[in-house]
N, C-alpha and C. Protein backbone atom coordinates (compact mmCIF):
# COMPACT_ATOMS: atom_id res chain seq x y z
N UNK A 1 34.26 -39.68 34.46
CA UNK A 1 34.82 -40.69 33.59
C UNK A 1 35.78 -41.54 34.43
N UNK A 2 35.85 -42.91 34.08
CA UNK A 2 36.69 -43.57 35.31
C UNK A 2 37.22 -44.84 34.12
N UNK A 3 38.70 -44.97 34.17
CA UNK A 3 39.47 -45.84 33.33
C UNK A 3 39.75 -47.05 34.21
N UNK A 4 39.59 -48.18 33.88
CA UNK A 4 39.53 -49.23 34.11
C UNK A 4 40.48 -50.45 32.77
N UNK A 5 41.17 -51.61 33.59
CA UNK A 5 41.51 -52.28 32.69
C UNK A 5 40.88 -52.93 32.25
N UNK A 6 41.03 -53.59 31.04
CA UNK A 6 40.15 -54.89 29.98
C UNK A 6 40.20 -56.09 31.17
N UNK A 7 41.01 -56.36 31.69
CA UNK A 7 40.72 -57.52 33.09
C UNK A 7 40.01 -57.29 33.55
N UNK A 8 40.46 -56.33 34.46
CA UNK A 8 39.38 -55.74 35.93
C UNK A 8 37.95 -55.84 35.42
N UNK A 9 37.46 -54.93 34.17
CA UNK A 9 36.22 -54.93 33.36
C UNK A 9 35.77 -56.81 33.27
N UNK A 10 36.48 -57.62 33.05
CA UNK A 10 36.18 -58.98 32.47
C UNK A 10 35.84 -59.59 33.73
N UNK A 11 36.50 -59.31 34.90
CA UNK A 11 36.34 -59.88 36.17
C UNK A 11 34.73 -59.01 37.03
N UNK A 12 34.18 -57.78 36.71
CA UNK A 12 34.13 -57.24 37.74
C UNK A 12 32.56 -56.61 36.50
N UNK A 13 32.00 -56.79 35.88
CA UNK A 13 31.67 -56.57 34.19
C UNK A 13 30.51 -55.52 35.12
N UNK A 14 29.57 -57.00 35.72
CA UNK A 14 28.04 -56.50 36.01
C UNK A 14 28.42 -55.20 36.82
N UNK A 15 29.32 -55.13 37.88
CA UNK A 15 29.28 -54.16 38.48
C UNK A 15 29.54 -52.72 37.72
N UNK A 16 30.32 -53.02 36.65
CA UNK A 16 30.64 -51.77 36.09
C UNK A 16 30.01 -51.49 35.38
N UNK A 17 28.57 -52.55 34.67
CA UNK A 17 27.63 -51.93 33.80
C UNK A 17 26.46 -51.38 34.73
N UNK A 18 26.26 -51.35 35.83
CA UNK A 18 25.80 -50.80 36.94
C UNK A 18 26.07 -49.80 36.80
N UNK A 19 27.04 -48.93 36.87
CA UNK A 19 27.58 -47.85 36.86
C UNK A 19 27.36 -46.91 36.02
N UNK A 20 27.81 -47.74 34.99
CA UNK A 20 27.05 -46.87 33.12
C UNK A 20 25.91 -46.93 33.78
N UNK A 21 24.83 -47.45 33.87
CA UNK A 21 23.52 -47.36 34.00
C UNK A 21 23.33 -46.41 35.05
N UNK A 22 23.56 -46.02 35.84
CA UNK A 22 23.67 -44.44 36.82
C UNK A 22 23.99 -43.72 36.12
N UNK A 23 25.09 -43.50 34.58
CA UNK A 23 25.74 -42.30 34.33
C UNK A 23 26.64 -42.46 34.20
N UNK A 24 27.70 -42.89 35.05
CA UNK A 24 29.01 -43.35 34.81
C UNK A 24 29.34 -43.20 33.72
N UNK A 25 30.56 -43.24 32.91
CA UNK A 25 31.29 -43.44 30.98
C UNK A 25 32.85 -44.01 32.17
N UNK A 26 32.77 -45.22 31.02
CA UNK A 26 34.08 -45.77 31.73
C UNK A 26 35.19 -45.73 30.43
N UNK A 27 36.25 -46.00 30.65
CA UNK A 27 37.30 -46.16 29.30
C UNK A 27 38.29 -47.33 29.97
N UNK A 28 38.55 -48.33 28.68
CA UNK A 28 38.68 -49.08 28.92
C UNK A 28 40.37 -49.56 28.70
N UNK A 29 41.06 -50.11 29.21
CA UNK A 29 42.39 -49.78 28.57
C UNK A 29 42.85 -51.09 28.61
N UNK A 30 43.47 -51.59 27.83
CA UNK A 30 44.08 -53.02 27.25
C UNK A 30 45.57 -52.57 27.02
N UNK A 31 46.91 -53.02 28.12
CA UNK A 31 48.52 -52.75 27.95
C UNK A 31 48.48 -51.37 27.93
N UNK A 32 47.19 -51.07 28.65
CA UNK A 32 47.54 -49.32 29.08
C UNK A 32 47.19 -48.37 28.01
N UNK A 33 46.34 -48.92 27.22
CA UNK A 33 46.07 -47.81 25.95
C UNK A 33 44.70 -47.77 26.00
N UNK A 34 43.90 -46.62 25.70
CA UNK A 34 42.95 -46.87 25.79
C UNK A 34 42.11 -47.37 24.20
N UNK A 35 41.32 -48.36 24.73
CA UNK A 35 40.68 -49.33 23.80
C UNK A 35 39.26 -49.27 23.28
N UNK A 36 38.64 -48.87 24.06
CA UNK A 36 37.09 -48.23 24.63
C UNK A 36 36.77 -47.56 24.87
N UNK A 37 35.65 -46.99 25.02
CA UNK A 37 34.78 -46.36 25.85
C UNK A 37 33.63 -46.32 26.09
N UNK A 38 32.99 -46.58 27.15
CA UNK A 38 31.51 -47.15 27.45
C UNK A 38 30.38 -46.34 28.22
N UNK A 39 29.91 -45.50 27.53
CA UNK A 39 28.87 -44.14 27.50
C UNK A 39 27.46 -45.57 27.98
N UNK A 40 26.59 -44.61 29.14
CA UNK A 40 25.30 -44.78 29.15
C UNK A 40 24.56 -44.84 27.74
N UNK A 41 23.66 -44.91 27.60
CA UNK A 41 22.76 -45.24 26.34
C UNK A 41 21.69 -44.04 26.34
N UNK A 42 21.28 -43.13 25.08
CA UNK A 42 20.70 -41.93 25.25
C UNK A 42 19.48 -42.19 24.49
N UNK A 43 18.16 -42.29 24.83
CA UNK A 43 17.54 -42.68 23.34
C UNK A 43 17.03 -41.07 22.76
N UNK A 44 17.48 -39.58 23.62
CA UNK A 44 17.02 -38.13 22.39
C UNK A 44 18.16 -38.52 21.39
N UNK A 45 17.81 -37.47 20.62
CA UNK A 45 18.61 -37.05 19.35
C UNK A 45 19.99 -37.40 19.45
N UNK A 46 20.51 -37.60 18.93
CA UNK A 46 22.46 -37.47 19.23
C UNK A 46 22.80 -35.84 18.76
N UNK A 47 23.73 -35.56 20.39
CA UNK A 47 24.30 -34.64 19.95
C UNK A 47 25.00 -34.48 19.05
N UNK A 48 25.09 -32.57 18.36
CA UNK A 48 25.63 -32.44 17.19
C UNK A 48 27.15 -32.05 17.42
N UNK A 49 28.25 -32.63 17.08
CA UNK A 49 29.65 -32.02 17.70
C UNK A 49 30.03 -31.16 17.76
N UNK A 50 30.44 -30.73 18.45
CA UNK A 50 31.03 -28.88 18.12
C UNK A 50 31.25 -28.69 17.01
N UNK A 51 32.42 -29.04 16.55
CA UNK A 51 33.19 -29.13 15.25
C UNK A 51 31.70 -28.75 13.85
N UNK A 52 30.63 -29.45 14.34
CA UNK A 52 29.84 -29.20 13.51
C UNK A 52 28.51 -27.57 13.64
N UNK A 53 28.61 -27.67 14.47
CA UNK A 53 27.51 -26.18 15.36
C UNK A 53 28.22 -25.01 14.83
N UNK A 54 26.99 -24.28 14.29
CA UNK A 54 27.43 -23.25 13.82
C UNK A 54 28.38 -22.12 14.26
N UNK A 55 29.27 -21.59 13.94
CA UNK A 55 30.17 -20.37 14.56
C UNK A 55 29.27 -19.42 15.11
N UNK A 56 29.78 -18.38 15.54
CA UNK A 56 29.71 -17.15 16.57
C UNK A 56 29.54 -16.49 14.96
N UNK A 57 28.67 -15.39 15.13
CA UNK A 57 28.64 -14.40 13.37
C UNK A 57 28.66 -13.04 14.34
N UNK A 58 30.18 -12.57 13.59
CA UNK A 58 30.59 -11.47 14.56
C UNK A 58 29.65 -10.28 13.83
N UNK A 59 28.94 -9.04 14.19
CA UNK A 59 28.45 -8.02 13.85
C UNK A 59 29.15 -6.98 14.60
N UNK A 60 29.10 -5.65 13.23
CA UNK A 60 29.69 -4.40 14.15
C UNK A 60 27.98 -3.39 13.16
N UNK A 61 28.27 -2.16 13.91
CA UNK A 61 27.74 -1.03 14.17
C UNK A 61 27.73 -0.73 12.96
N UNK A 62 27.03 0.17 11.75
CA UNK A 62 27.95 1.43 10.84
C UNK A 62 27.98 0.54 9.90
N UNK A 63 29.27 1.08 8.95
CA UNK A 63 30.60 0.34 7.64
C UNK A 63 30.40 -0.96 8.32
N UNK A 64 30.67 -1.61 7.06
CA UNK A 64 31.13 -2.81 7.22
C UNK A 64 32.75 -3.16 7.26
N UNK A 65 33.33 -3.79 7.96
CA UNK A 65 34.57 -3.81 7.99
C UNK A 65 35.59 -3.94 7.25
N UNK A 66 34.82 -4.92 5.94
CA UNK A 66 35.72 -4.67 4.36
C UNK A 66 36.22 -3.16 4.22
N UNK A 67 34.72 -2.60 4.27
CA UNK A 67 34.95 -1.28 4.05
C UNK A 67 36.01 -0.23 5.01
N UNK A 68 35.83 -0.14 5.72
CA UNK A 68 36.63 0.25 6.57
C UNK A 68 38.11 0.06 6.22
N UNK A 69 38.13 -1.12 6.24
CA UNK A 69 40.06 -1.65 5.67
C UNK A 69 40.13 -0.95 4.78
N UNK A 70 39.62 -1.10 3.92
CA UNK A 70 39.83 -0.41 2.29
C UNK A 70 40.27 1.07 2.38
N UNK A 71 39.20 1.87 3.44
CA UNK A 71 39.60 3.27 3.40
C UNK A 71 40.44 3.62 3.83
N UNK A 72 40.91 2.90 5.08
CA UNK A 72 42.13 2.92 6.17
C UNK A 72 43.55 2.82 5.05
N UNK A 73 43.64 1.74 4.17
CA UNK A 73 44.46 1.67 3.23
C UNK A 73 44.66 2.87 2.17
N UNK A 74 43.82 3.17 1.63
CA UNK A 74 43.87 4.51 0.77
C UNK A 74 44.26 5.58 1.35
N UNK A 75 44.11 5.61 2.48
CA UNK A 75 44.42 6.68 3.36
C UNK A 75 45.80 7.05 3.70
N UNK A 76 46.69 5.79 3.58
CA UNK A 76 47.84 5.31 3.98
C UNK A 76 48.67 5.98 2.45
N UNK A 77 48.13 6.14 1.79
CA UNK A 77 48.62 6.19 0.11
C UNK A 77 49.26 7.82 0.03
């Protein structure tokens, strides 16, 4: 990933869409913030975000672990 200013980008464009086109992802920053970001072009599927992909599904052995708590508790009594 390589940050670049909104100038430099305006002055310098073709070369840096060159770059995307190898792979490159540039970000673009205008008074130092970033403003952009300029990803190659993918035509598979779009990835699915983490945030969205299913969790890890923990399994144990035996009892199920509800169970387990429960007895551990009575036990305590």
């Amino acid at each position: 990933m390589k940050t670049i200013t909104f100038t430099d980008f305006r002055k310098k464009a073709s070369g840096f869409i060159t770059e995307v086109e190898h792979g490159e992802t540039l970000v673009l920053l205008r008074r130092g913030r970033p403003v952009a970001e300029i990803v190659p072009f993918s035509d598979g599927v779009q990835r699915t975000p983490s945030w969205k992909k299913p969790g890890i599904r923990l399994q144990i052995h035996g009892s199920d672990l509800s169970s387990a708590i429960l007895e551990e508790r009575e036990g305590d009594q």
